[in-house]
C-alpha atoms as a PDB file:
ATOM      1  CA  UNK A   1      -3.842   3.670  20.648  1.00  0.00           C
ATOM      2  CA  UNK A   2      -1.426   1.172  20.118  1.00  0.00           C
ATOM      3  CA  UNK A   3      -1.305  -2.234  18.568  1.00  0.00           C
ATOM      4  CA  UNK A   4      -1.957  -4.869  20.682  1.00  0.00           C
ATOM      5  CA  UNK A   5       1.019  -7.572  21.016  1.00  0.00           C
ATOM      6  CA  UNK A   6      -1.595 -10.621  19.691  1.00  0.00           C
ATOM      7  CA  UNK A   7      -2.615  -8.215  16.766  1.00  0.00           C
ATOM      8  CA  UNK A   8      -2.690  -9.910  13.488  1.00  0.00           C
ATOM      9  CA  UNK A   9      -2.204  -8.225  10.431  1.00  0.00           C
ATOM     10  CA  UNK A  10      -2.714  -8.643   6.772  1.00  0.00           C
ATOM     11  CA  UNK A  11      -0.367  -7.037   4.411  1.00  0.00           C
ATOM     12  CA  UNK A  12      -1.169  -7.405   0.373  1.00  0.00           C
ATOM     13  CA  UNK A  13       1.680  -7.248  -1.444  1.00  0.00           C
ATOM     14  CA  UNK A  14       4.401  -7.818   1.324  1.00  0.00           C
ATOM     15  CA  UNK A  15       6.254  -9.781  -0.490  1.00  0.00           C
ATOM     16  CA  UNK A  16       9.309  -7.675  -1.215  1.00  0.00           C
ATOM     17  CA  UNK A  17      10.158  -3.928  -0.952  1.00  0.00           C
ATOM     18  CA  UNK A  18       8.689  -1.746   1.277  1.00  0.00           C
ATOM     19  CA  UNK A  19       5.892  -4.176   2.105  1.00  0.00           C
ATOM     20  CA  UNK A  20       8.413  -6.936   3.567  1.00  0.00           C
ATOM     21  CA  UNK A  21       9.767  -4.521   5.194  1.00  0.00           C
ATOM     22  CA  UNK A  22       6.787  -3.145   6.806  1.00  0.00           C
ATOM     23  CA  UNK A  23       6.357  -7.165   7.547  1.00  0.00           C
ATOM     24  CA  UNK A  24       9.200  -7.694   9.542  1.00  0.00           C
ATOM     25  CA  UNK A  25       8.980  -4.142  11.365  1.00  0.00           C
ATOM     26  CA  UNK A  26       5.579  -4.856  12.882  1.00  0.00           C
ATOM     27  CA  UNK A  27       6.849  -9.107  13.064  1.00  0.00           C
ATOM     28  CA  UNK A  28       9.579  -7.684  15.619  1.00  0.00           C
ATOM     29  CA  UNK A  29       6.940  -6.560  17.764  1.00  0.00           C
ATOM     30  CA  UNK A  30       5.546 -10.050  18.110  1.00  0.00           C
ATOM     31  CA  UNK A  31       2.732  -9.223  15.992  1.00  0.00           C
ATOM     32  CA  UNK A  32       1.460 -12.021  13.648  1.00  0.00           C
ATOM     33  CA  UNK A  33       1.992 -10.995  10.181  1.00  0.00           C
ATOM     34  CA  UNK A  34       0.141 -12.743   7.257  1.00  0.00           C
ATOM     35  CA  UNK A  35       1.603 -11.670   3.944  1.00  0.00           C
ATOM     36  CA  UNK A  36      -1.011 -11.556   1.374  1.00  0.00           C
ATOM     37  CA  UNK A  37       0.396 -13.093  -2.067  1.00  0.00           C
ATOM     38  CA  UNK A  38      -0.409 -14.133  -5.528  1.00  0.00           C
ATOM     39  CA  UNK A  39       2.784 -16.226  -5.568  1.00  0.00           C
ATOM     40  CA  UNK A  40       3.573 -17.349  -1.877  1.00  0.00           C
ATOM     41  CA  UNK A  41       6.235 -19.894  -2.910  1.00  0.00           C
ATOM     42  CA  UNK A  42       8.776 -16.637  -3.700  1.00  0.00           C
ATOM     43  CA  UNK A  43       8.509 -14.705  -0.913  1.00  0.00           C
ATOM     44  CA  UNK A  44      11.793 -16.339   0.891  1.00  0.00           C
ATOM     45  CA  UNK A  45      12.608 -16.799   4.562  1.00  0.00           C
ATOM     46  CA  UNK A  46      10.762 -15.237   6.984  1.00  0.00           C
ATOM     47  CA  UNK A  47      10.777 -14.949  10.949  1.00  0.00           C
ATOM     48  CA  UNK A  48       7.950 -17.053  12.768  1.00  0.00           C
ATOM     49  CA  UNK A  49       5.808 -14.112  13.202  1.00  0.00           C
ATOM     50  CA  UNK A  50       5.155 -13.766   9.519  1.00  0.00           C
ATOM     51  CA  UNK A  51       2.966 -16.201   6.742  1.00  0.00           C
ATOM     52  CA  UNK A  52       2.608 -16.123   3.559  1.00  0.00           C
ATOM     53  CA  UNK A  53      -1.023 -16.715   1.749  1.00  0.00           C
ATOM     54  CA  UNK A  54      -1.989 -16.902  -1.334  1.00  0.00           C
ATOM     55  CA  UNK A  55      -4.357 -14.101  -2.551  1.00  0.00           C
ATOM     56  CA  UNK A  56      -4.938 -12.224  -5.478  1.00  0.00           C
ATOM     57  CA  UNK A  57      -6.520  -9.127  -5.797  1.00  0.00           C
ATOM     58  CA  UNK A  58      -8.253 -10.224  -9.405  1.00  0.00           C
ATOM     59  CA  UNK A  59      -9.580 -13.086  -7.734  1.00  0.00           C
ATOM     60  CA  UNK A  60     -12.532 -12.508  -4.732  1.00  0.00           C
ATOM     61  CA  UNK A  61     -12.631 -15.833  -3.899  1.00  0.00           C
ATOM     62  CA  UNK A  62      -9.109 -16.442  -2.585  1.00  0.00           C
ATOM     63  CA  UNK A  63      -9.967 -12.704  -0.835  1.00  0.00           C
ATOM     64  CA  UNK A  64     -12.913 -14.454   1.347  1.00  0.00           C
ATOM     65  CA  UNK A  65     -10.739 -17.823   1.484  1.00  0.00           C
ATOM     66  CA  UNK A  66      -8.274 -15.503   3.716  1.00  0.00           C
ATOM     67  CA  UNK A  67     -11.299 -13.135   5.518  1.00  0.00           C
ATOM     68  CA  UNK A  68     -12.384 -16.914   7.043  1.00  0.00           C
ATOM     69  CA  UNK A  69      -9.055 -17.589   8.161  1.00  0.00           C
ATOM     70  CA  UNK A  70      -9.964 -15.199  11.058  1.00  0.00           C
ATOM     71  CA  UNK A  71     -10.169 -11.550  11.810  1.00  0.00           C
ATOM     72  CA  UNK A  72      -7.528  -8.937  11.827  1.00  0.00           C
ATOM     73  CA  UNK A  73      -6.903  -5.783  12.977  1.00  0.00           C
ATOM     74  CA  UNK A  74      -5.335  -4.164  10.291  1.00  0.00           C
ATOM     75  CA  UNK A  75      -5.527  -4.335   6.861  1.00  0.00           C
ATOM     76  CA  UNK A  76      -2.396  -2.738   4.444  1.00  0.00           C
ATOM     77  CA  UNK A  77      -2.883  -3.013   0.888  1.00  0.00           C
ATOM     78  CA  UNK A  78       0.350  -2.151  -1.324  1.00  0.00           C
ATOM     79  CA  UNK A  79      -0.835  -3.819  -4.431  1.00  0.00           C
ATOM     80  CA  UNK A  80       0.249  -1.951  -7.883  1.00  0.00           C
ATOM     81  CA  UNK A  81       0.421  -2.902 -11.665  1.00  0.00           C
ATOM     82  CA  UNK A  82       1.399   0.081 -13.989  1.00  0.00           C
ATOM     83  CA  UNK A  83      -0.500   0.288 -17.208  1.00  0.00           C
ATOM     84  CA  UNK A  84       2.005   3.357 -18.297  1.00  0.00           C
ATOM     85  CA  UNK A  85       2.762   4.672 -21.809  1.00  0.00           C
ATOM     86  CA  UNK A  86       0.872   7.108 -24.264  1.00  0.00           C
ATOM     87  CA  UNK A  87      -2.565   6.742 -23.903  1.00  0.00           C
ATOM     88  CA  UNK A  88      -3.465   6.413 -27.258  1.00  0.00           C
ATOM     89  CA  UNK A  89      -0.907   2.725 -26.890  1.00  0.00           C
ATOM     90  CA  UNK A  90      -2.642   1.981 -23.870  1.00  0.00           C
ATOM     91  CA  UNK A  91      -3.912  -1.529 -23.667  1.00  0.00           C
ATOM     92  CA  UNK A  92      -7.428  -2.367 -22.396  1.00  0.00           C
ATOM     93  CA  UNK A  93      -6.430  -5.396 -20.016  1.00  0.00           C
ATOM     94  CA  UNK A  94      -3.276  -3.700 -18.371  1.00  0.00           C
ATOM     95  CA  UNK A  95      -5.534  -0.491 -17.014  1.00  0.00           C
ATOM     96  CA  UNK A  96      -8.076  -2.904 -15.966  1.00  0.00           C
ATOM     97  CA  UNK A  97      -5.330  -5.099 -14.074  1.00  0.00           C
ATOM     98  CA  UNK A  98      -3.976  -1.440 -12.297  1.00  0.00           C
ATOM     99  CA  UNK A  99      -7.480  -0.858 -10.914  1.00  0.00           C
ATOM    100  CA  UNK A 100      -8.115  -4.108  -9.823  1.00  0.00           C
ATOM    101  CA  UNK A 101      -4.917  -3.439  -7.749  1.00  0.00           C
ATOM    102  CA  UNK A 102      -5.442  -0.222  -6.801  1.00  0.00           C
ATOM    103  CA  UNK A 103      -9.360   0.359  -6.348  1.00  0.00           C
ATOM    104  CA  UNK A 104     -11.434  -2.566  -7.195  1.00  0.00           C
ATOM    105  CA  UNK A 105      -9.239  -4.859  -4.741  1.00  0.00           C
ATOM    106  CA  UNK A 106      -9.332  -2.758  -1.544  1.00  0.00           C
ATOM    107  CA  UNK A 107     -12.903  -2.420  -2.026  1.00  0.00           C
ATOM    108  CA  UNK A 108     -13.197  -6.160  -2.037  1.00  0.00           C
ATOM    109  CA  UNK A 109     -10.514  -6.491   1.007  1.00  0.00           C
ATOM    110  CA  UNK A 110     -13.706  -4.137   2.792  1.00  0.00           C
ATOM    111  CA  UNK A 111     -16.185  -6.165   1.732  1.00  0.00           C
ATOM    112  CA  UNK A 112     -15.142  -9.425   2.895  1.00  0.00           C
ATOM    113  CA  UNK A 113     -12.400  -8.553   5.688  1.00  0.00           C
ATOM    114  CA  UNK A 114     -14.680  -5.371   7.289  1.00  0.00           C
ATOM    115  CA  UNK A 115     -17.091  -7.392   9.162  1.00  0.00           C
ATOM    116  CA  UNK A 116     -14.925  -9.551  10.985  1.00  0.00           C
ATOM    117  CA  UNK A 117     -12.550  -6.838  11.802  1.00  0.00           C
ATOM    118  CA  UNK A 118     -12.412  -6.022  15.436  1.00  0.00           C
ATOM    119  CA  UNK A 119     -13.183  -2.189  17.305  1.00  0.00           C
ATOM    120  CA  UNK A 120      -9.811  -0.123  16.877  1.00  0.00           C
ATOM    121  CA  UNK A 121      -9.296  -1.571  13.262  1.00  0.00           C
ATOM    122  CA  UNK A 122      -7.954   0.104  10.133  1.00  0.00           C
ATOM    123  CA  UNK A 123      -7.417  -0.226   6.450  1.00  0.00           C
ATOM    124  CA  UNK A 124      -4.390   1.543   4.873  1.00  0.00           C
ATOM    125  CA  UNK A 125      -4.033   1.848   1.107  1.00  0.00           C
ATOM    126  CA  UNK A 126      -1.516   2.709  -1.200  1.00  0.00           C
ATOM    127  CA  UNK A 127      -1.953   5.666  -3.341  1.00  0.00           C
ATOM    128  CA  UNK A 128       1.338   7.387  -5.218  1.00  0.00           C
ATOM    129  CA  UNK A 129       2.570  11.151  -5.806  1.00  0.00           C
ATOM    130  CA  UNK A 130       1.692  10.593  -9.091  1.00  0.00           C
ATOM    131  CA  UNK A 131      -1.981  11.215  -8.240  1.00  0.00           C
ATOM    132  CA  UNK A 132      -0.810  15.071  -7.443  1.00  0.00           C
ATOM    133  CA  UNK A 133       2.169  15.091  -9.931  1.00  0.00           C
ATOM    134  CA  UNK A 134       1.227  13.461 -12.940  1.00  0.00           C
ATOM    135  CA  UNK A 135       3.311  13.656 -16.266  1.00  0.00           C
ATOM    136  CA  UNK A 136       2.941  12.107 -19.371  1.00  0.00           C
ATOM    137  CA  UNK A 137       2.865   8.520 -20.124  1.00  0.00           C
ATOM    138  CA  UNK A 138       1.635   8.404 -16.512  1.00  0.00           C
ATOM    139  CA  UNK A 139      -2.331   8.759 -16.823  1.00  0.00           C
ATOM    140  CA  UNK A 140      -3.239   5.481 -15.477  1.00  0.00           C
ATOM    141  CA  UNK A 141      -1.065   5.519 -12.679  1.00  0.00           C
ATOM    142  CA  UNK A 142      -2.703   8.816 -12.012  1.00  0.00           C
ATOM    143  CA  UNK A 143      -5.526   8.331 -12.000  1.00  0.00           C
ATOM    144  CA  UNK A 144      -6.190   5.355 -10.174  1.00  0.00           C
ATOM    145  CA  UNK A 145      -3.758   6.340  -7.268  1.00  0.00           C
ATOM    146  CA  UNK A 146      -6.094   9.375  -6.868  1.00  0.00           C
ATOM    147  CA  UNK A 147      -8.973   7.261  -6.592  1.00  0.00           C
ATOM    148  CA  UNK A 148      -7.297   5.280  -3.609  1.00  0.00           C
ATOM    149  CA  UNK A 149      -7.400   8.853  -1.994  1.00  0.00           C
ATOM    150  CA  UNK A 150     -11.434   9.116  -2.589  1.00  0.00           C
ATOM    151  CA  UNK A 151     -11.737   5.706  -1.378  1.00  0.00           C
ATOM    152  CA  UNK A 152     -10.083   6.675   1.796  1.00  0.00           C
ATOM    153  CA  UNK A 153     -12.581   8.867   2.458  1.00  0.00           C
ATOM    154  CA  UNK A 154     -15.812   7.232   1.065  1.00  0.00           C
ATOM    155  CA  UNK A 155     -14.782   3.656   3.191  1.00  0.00           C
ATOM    156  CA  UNK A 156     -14.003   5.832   6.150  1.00  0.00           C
ATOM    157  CA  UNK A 157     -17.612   7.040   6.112  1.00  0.00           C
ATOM    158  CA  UNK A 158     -19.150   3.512   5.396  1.00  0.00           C
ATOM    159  CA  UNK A 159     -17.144   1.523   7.585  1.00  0.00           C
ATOM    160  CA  UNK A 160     -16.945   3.577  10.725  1.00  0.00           C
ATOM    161  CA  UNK A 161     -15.736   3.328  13.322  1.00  0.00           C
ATOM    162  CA  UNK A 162     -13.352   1.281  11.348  1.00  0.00           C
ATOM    163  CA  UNK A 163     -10.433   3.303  10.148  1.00  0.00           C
ATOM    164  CA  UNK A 164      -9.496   4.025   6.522  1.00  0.00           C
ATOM    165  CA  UNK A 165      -6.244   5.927   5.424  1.00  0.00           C
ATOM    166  CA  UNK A 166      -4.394   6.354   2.135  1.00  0.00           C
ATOM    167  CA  UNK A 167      -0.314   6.571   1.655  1.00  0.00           C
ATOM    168  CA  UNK A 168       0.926   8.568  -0.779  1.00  0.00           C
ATOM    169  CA  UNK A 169       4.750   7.911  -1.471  1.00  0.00           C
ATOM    170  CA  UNK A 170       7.209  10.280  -3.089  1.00  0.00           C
ATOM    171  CA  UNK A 171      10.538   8.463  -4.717  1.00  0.00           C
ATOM    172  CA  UNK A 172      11.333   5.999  -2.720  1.00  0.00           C
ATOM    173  CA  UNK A 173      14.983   4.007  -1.962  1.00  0.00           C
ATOM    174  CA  UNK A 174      12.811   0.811  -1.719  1.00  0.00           C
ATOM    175  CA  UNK A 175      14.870  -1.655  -4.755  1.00  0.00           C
ATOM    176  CA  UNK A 176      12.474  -0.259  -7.166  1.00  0.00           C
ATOM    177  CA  UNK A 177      14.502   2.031  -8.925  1.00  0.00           C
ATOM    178  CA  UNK A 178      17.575  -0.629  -8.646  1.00  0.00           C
ATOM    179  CA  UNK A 179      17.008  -1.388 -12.285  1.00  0.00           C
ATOM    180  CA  UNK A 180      18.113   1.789 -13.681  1.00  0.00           C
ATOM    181  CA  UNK A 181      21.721   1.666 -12.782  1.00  0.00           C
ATOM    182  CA  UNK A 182      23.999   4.674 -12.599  1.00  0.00           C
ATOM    183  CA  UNK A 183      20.566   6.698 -13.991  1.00  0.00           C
ATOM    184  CA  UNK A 184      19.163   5.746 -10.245  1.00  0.00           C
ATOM    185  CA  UNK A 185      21.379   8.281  -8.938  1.00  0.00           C
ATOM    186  CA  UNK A 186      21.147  10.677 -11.239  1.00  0.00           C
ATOM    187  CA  UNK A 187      17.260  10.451 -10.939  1.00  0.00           C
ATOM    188  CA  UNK A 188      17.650  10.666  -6.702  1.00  0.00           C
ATOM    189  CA  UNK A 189      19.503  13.911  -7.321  1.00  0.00           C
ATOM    190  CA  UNK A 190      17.191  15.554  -9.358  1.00  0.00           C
ATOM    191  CA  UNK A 191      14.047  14.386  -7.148  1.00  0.00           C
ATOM    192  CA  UNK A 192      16.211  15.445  -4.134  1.00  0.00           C
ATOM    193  CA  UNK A 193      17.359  18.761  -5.543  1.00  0.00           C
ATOM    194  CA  UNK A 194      13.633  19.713  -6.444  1.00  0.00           C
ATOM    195  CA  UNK A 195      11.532  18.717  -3.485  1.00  0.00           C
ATOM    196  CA  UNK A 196      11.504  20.783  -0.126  1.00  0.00           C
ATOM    197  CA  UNK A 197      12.401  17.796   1.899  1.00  0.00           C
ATOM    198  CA  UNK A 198      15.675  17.607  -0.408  1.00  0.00           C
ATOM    199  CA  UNK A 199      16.071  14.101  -0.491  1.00  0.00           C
ATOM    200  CA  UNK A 200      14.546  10.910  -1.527  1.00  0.00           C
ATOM    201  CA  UNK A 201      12.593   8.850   0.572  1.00  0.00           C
ATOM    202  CA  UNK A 202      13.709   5.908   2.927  1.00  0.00           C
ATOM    203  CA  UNK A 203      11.836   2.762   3.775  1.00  0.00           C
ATOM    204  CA  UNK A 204      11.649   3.440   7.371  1.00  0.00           C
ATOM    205  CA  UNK A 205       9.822   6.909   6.336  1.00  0.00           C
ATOM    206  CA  UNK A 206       6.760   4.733   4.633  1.00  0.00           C
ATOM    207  CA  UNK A 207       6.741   1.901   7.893  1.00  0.00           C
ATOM    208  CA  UNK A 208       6.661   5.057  10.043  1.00  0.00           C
ATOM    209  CA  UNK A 209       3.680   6.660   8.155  1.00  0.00           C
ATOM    210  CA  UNK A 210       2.039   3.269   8.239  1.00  0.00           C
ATOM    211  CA  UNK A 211       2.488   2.618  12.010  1.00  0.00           C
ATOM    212  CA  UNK A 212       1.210   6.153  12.617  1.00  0.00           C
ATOM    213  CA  UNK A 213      -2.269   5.151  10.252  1.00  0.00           C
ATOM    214  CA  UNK A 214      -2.623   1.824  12.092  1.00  0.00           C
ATOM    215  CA  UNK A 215      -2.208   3.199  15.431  1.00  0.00           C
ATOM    216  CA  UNK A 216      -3.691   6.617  15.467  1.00  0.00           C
ATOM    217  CA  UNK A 217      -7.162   6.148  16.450  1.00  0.00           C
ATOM    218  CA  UNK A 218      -8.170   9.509  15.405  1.00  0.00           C
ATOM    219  CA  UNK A 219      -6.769   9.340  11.959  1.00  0.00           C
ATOM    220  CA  UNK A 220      -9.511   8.308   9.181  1.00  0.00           C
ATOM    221  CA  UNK A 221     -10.747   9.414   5.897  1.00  0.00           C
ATOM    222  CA  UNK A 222      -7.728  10.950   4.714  1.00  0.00           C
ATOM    223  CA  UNK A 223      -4.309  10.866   2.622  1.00  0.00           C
ATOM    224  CA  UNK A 224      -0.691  11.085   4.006  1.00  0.00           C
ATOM    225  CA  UNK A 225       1.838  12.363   1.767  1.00  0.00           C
ATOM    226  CA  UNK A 226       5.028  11.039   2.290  1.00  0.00           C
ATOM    227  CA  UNK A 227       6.849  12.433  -0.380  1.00  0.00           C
ATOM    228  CA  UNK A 228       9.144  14.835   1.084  1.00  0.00           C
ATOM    229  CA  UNK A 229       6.734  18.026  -0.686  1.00  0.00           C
ATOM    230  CA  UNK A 230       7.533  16.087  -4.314  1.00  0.00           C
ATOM    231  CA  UNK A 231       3.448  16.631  -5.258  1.00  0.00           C
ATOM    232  CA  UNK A 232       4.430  20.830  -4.356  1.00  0.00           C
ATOM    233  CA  UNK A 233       7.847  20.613  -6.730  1.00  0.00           C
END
């Protein structure tokens, strides 16, 4: 199965990173991209193929403002806040604010964008290798990436024949870990060293893995781990 030409597709959180990327991958097949934002005005230029909406994933109404803007045929959610740090420092409002990214969100995206969503359709969401790798200060992150993997499979169930699948990324060279410095490197080689893959991951190896969920019509209900073996390490 392959995505049709006229597709459109909604990406959450394709702002930047690995979601713009994705963005302008699937753009340059003259597919309609609508990037799904909570602030539009700073996602920069972008080719004809792609818009920019407004949506947040705390808010459900500006989640059914963009369902009646017409169907898609895929729906990619890359949405994450981090609530991280000891647990017993955790604030309430932060964890809430990383499941409302992570879980409660992509449930809403199903519930309003599901029904309109046409035969050969597909959600993909965004879990993490911490789900399968978790360490302290990280039980947030954790935990709500592993329930992206359960959702997978519960929304896969509910919403056939609708796909769902779940990404989980290693270490990624996305601009993320830009903000380290000369400890980014230092941190790629020990990632690198320790997984079986023995490197870090690329961009390209996540809009690969997503092209593959969106276009595999016999892939549902499950998690892909890109992460170059990192959960194994």
């Amino acid at each position: 199965m392959t995505t049709p030409s006229n597709a459109r597709v909604l990406i959450v959180g394709g702002g930047s990173g690995i979601g713009r990327a994705l963005a302008l991958a699937l753009a340059s097949n003259s597919i309609h991209v609508v990037i799904g934002a909570r602030r539009p005005e700073q996602a920069g230029d972008l080719p004809a193929k792609v818009s920019v909406v407004h949506l947040d994933l705390q808010n459900e109404d500006s989640i059914a403002a963009v369902a009646s803007s017409g169907p898609f045929n895929h729906v990619i959610s890359l949405a994450a806040a981090h609530a991280n740090g000891a647990v017993t420092d955790l604030d309430r409002a932060a964890i809430v604010t990383a499941f409302d990214a992570k879980v409660i969100g992509p449930i809403l995206l199903a519930k309003h964008l599901a029904p309109h969503m046409p035969a050969g359709g597909s959600f993909v969401f965004f879990s993490g290798v911490a789900a399968w790798a978790p360490a302290p200060g990280l039980s947030v992150m954790a935990t709500a990436n592993g329930a992206v993997a359960f959702l997978a499979e519960a929304l896969a169930v509910e919403l056939a024949p609708l796909r769902v699948v779940a990404i989980s990324p290693g270490i990624i060279d996305s601009g993320t870990w830009d903000h380290l410095g000369e400890a980014k490197r230092d941190l790629f080689a020990s990632t690198a060293a320790k997984n079986p893959a023995r490197r870090v991951g690329s961009v390209q190896d996540i809009v690969a893995a997503v092209r593959l969920a969106m276009e595999n019509g016999f892939l549902t209900g499950t998690t892909l781990h890109i992460d170059g073996g990192g959960r194994l390490a």
